[in-house]
PDB file of N, CA and C in Angstrom:
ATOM      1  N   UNK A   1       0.835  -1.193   0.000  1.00  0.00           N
ATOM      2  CA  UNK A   1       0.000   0.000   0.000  1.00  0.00           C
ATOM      3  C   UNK A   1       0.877   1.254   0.000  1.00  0.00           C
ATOM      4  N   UNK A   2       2.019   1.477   0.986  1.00  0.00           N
ATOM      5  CA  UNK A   2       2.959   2.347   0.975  1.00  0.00           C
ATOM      6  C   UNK A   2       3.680   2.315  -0.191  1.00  0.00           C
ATOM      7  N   UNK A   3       3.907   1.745  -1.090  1.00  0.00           N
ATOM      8  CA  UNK A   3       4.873   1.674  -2.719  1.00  0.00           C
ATOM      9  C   UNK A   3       3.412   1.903  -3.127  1.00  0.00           C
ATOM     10  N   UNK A   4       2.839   2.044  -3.282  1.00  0.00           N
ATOM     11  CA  UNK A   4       1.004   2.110  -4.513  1.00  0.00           C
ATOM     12  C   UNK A   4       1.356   3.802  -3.874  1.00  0.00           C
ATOM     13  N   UNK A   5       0.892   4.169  -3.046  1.00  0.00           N
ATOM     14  CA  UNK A   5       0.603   5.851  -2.594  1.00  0.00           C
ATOM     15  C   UNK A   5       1.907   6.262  -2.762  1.00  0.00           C
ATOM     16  N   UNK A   6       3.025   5.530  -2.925  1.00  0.00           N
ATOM     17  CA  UNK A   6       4.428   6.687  -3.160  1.00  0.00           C
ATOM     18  C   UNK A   6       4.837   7.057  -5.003  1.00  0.00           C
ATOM     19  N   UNK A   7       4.139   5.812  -5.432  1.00  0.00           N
ATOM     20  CA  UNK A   7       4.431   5.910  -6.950  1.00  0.00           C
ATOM     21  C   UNK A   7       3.431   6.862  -7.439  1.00  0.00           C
ATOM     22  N   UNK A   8       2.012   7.216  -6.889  1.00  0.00           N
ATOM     23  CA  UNK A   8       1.084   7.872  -7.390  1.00  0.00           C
ATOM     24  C   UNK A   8       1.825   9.268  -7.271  1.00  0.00           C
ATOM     25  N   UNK A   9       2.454   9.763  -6.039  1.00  0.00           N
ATOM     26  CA  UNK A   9       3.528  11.009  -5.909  1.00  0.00           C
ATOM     27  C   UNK A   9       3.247  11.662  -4.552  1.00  0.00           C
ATOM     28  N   UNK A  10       2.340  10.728  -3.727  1.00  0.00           N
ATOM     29  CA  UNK A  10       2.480  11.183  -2.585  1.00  0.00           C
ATOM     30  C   UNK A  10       3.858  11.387  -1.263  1.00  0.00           C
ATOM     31  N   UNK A  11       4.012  12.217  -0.353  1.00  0.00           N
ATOM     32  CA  UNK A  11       5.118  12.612   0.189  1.00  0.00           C
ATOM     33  C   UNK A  11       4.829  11.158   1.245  1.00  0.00           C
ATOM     34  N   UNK A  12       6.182  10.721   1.458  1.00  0.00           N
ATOM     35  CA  UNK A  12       6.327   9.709   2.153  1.00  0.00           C
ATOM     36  C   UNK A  12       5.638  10.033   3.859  1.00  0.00           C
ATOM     37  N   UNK A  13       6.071  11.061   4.792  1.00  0.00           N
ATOM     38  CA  UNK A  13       5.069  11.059   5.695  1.00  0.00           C
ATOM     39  C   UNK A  13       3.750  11.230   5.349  1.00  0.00           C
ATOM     40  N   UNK A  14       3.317  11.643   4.125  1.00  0.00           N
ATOM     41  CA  UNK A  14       1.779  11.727   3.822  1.00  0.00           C
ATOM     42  C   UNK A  14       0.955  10.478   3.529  1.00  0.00           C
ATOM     43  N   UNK A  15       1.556   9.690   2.649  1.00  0.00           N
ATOM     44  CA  UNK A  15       1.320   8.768   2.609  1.00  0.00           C
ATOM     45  C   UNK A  15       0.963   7.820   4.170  1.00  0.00           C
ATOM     46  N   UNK A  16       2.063   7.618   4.908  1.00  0.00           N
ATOM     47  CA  UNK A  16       2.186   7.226   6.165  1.00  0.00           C
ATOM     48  C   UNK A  16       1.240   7.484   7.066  1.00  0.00           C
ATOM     49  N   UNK A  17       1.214   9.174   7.075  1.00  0.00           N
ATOM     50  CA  UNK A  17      -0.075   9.003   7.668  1.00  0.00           C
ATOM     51  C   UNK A  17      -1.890   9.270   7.470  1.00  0.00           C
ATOM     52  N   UNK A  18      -1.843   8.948   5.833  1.00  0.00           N
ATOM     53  CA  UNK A  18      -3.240   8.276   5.165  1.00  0.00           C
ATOM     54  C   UNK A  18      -3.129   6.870   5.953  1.00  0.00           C
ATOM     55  N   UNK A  19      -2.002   5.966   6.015  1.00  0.00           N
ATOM     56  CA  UNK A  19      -2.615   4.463   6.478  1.00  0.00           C
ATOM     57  C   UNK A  19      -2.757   4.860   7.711  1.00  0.00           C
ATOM     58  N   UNK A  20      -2.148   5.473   8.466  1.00  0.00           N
ATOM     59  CA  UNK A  20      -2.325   5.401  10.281  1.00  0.00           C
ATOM     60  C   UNK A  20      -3.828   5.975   9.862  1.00  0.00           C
ATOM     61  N   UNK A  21      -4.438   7.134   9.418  1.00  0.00           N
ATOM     62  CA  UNK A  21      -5.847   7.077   9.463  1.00  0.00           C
ATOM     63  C   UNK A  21      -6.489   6.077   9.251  1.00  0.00           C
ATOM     64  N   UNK A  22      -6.332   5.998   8.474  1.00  0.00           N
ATOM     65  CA  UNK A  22      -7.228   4.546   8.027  1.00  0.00           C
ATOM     66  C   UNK A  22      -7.302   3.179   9.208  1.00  0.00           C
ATOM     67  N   UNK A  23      -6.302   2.912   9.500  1.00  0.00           N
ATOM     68  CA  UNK A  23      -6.183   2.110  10.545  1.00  0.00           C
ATOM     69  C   UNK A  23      -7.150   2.482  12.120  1.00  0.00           C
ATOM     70  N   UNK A  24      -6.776   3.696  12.033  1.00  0.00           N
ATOM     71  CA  UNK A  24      -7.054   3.989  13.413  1.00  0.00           C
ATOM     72  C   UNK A  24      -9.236   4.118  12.807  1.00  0.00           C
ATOM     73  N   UNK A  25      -9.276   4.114  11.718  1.00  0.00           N
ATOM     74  CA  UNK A  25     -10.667   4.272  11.470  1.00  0.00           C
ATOM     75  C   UNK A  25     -11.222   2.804  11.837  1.00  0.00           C
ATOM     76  N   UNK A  26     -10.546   1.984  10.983  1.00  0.00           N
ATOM     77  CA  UNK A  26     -10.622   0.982  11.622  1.00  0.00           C
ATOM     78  C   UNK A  26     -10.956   0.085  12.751  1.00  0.00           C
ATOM     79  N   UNK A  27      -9.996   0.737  13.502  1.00  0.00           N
ATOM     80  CA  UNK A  27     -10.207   0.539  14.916  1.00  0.00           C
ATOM     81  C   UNK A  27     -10.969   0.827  15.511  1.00  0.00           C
ATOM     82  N   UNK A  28     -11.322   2.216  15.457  1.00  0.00           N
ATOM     83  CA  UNK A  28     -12.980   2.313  15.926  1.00  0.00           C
ATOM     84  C   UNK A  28     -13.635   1.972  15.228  1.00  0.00           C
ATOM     85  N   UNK A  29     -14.090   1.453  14.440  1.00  0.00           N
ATOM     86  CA  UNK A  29     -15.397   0.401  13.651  1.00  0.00           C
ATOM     87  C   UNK A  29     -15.159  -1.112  14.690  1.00  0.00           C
ATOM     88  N   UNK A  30     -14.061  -1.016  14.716  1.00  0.00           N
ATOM     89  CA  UNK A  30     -14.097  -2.544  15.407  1.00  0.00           C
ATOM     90  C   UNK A  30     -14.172  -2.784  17.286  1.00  0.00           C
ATOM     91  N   UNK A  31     -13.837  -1.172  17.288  1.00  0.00           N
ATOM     92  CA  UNK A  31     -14.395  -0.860  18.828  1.00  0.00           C
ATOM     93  C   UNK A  31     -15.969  -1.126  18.967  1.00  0.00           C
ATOM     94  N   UNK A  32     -16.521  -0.303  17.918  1.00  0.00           N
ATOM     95  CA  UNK A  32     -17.627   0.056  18.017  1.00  0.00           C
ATOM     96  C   UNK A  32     -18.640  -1.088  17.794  1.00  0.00           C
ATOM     97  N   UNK A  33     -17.592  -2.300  17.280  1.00  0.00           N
ATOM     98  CA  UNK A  33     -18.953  -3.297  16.661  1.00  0.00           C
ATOM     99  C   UNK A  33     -18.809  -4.157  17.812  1.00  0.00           C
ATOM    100  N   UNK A  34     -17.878  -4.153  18.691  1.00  0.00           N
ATOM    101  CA  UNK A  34     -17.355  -5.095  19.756  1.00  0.00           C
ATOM    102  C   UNK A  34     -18.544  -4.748  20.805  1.00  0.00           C
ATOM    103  N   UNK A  35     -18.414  -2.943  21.255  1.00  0.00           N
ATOM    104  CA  UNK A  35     -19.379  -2.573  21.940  1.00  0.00           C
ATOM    105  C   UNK A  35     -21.099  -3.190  21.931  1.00  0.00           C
ATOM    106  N   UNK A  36     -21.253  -3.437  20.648  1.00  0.00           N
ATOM    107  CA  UNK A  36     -22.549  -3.725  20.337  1.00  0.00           C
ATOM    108  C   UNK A  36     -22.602  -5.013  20.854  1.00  0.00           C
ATOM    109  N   UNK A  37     -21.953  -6.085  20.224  1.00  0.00           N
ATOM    110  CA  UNK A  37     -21.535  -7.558  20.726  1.00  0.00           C
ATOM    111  C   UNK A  37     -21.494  -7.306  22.258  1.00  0.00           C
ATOM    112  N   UNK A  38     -20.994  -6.816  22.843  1.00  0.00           N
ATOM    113  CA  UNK A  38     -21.046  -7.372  24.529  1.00  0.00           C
ATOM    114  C   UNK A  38     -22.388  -6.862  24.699  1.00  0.00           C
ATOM    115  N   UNK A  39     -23.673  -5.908  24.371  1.00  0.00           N
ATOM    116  CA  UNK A  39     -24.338  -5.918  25.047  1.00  0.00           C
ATOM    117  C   UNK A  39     -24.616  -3.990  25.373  1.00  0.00           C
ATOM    118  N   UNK A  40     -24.277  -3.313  24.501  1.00  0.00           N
ATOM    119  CA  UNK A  40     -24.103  -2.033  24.381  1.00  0.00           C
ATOM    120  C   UNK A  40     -23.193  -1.026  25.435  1.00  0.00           C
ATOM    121  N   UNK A  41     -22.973  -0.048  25.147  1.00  0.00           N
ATOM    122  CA  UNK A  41     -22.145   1.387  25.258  1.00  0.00           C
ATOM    123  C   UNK A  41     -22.087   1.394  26.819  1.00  0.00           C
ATOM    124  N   UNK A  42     -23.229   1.307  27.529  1.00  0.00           N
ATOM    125  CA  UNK A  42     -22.966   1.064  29.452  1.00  0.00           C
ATOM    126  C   UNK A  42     -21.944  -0.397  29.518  1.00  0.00           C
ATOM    127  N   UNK A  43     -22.625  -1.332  29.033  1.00  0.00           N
ATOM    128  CA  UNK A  43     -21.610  -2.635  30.040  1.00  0.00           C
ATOM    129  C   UNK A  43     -20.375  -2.460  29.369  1.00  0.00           C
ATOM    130  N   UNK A  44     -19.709  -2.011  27.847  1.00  0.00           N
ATOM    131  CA  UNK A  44     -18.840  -1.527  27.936  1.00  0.00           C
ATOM    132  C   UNK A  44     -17.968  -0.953  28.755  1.00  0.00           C
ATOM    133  N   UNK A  45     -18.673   0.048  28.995  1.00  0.00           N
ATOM    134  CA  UNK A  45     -18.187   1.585  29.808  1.00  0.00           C
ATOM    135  C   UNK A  45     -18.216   0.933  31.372  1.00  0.00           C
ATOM    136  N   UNK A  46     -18.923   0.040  31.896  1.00  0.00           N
ATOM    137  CA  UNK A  46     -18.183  -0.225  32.879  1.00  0.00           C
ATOM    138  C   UNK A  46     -17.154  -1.572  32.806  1.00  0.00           C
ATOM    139  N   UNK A  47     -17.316  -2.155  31.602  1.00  0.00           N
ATOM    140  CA  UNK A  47     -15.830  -3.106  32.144  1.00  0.00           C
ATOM    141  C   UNK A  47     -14.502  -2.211  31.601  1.00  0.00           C
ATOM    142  N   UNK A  48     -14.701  -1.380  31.026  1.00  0.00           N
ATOM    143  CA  UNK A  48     -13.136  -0.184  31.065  1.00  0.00           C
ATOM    144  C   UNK A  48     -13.360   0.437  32.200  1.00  0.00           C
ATOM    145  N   UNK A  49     -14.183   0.763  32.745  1.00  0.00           N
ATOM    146  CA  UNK A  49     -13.685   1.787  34.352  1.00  0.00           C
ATOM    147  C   UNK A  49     -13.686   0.445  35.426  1.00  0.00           C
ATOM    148  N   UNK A  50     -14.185  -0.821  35.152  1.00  0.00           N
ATOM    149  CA  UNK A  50     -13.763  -1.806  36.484  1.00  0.00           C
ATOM    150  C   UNK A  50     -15.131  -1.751  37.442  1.00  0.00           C
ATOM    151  N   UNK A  51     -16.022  -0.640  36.712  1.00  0.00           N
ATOM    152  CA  UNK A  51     -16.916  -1.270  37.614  1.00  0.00           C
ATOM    153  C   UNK A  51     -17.595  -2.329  37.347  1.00  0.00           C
ATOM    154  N   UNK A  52     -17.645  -3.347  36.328  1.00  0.00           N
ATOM    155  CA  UNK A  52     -18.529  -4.436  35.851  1.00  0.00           C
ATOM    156  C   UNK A  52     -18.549  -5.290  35.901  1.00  0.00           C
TER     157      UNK A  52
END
């Protein structure tokens, strides 16, 4: 992916950080679908603060 976005003529930190976006978009989609799977946004929110 980094050689595809450098040959098109993008600047090497630019490129770099199009994938860290992307990734990190990622990541919250997969936060967010996880959230749903346990049971929504509260029982989440308390097994990250420990109260759950």
């Amino acid at each position: 992916m980094y050689s595809q976005l450098c040959r098109y003529g993008w600047r090497p930190l630019e490129a770099v950080g199009h994938i860290a976006f992307g990734l990190a978009l990622l990541g919250l989609g997969l936060a967010c679908a996880g959230a749903d799977l346990l049971g929504g946004w509260e029982q989440a929110a308390r097994l990250l603060t420990g109260a759950g």
